[in-house]
C-alpha atoms as a PDB file:
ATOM      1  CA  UNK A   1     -26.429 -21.377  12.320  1.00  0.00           C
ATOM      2  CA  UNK A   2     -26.823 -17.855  11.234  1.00  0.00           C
ATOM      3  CA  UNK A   3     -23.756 -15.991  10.102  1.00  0.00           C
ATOM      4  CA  UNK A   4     -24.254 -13.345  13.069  1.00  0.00           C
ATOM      5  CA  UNK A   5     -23.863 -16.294  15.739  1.00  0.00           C
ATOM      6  CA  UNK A   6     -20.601 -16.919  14.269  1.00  0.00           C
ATOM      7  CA  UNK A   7     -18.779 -13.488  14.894  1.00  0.00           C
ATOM      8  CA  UNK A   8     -19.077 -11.062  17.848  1.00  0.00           C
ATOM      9  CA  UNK A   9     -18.251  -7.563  18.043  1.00  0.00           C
ATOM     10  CA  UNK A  10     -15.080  -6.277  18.061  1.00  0.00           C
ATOM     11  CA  UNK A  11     -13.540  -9.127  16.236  1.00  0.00           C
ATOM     12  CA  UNK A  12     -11.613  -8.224  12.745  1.00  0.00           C
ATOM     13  CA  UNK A  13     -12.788 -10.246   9.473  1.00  0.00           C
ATOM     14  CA  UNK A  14     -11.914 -10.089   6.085  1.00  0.00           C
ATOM     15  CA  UNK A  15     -13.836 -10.158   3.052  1.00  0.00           C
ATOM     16  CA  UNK A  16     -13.391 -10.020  -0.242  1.00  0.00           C
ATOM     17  CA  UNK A  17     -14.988  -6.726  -1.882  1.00  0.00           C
ATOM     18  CA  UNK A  18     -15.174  -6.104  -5.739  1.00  0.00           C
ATOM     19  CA  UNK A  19     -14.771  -2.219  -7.060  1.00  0.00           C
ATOM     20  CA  UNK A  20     -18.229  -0.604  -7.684  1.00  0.00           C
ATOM     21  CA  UNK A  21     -17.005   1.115 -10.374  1.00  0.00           C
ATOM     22  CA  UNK A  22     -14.839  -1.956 -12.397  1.00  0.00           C
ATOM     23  CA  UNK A  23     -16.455  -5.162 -11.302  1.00  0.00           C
ATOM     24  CA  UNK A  24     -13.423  -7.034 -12.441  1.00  0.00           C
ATOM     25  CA  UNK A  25     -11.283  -5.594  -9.817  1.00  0.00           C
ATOM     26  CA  UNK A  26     -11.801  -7.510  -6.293  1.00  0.00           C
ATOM     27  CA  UNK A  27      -9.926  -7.351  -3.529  1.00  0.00           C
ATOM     28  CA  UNK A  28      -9.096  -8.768   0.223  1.00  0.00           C
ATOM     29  CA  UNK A  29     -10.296  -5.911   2.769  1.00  0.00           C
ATOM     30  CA  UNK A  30     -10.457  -5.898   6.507  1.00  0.00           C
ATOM     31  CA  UNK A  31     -13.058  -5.295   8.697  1.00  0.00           C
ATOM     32  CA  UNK A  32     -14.370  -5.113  11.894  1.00  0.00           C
ATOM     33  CA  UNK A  33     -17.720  -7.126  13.171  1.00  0.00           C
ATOM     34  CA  UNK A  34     -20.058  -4.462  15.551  1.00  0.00           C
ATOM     35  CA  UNK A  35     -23.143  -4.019  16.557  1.00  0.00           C
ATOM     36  CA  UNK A  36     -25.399  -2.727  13.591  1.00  0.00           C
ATOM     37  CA  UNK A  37     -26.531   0.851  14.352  1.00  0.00           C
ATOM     38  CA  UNK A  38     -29.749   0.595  13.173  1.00  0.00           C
ATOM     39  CA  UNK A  39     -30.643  -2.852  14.854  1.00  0.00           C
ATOM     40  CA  UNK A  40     -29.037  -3.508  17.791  1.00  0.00           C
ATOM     41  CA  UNK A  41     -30.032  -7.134  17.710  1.00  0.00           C
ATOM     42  CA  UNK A  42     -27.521  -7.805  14.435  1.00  0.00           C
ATOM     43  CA  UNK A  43     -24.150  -7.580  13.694  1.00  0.00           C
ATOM     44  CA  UNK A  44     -22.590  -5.125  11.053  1.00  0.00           C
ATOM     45  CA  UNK A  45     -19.512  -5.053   9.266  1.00  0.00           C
ATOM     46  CA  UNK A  46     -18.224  -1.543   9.693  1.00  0.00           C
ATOM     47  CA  UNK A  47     -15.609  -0.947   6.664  1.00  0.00           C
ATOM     48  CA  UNK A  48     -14.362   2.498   4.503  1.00  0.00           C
ATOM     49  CA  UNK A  49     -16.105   4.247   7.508  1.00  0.00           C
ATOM     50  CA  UNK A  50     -19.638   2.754   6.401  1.00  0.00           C
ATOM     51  CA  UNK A  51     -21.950   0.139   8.291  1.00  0.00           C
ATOM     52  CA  UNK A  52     -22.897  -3.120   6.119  1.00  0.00           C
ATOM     53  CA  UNK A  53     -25.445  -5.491   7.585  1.00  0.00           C
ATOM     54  CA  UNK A  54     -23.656  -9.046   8.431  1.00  0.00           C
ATOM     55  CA  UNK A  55     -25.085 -10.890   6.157  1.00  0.00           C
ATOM     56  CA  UNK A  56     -24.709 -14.157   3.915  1.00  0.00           C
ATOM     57  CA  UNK A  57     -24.404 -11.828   1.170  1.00  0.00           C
ATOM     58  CA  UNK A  58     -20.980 -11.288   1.926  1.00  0.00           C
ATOM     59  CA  UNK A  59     -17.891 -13.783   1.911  1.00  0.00           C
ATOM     60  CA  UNK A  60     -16.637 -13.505   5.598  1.00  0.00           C
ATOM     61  CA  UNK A  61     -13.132 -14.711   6.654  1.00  0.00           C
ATOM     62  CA  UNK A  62     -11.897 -15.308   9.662  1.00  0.00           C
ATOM     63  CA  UNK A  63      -8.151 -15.159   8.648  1.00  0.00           C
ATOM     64  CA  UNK A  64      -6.421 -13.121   5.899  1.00  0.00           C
ATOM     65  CA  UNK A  65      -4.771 -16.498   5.028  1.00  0.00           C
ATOM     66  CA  UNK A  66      -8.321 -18.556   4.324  1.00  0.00           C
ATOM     67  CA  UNK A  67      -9.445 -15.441   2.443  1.00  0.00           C
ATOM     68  CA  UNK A  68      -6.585 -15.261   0.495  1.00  0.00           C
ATOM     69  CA  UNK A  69      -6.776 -18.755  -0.731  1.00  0.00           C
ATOM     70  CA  UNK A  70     -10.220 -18.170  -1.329  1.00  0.00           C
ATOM     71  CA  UNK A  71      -9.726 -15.650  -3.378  1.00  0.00           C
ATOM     72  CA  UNK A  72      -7.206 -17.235  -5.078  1.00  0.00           C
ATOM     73  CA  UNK A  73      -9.643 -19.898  -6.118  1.00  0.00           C
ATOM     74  CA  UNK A  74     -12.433 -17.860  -7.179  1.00  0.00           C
ATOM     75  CA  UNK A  75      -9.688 -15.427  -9.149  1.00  0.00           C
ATOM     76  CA  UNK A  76      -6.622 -17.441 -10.075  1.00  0.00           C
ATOM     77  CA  UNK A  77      -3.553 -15.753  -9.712  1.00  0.00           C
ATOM     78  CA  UNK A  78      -1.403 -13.034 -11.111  1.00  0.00           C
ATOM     79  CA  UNK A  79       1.425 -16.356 -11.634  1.00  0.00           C
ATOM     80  CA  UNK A  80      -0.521 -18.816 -12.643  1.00  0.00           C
ATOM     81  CA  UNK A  81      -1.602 -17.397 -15.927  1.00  0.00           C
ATOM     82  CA  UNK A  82      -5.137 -17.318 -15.360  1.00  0.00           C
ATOM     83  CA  UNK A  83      -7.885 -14.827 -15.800  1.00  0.00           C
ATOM     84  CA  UNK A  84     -11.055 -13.960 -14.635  1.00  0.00           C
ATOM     85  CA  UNK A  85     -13.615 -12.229 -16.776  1.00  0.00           C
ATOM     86  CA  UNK A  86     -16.068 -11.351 -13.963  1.00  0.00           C
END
C-alpha cells in the first residue's frame, strides 16, 4: 500500500522533524495531510506554512501518542539517561 492511500486530506498527522540547522535536535510536529499543490493526484504534508510531498521519506503518525513512543525509541529519553549522538 502506498503511504498516500493511507491518509486523506484534511486529517492531522504527526511526524517527527529534526532541526536543519543542529541535526541532533528532533522533535514531534503536527501536521496536516492535503492535496499536494503541484500534483493534484498526491497527498502533501502542509507544515511551518510549507508543502512537503507525502512520502516514505518521512515518519508519519497517526497519533501524538504512537509518535511519541516512537520517538522515544529512536531518541531515549531526557529520564532515562540516554543519549543520542545523531
Amino acid at each position: 500500500m502506498e503511504i498516500n492511500q493511507s491518509f486523506n486530506p484534511g486529517e492531522i498527522v504527526y511526524i517527527i522533524i529534526r532541526n536543519p540547522h543542529a541535526q541532533d535536535v528532533a522533535h514531534i510536529q503536527q501536521a496536516a495531510v492535503v492535496q499536494n499543490p503541484e500534483d493534484a493526484n498526491s497527498l502533501a504534508l502542509f507544515i511551518h506554512e510549507n508543502y512537503f510531498p507525502l512520502t516514505e521519506e518521512y515518519a508519519v503518525f497517526s497519533t501524538e501518542e504512537e509518535a511519541e513512543a516512537a520517538y522515544q525509541q529512536a531518541f531515549g529519553t531526557v529520564d532515562s539517561g540516554e543519549e543520542f549522538y545523531g
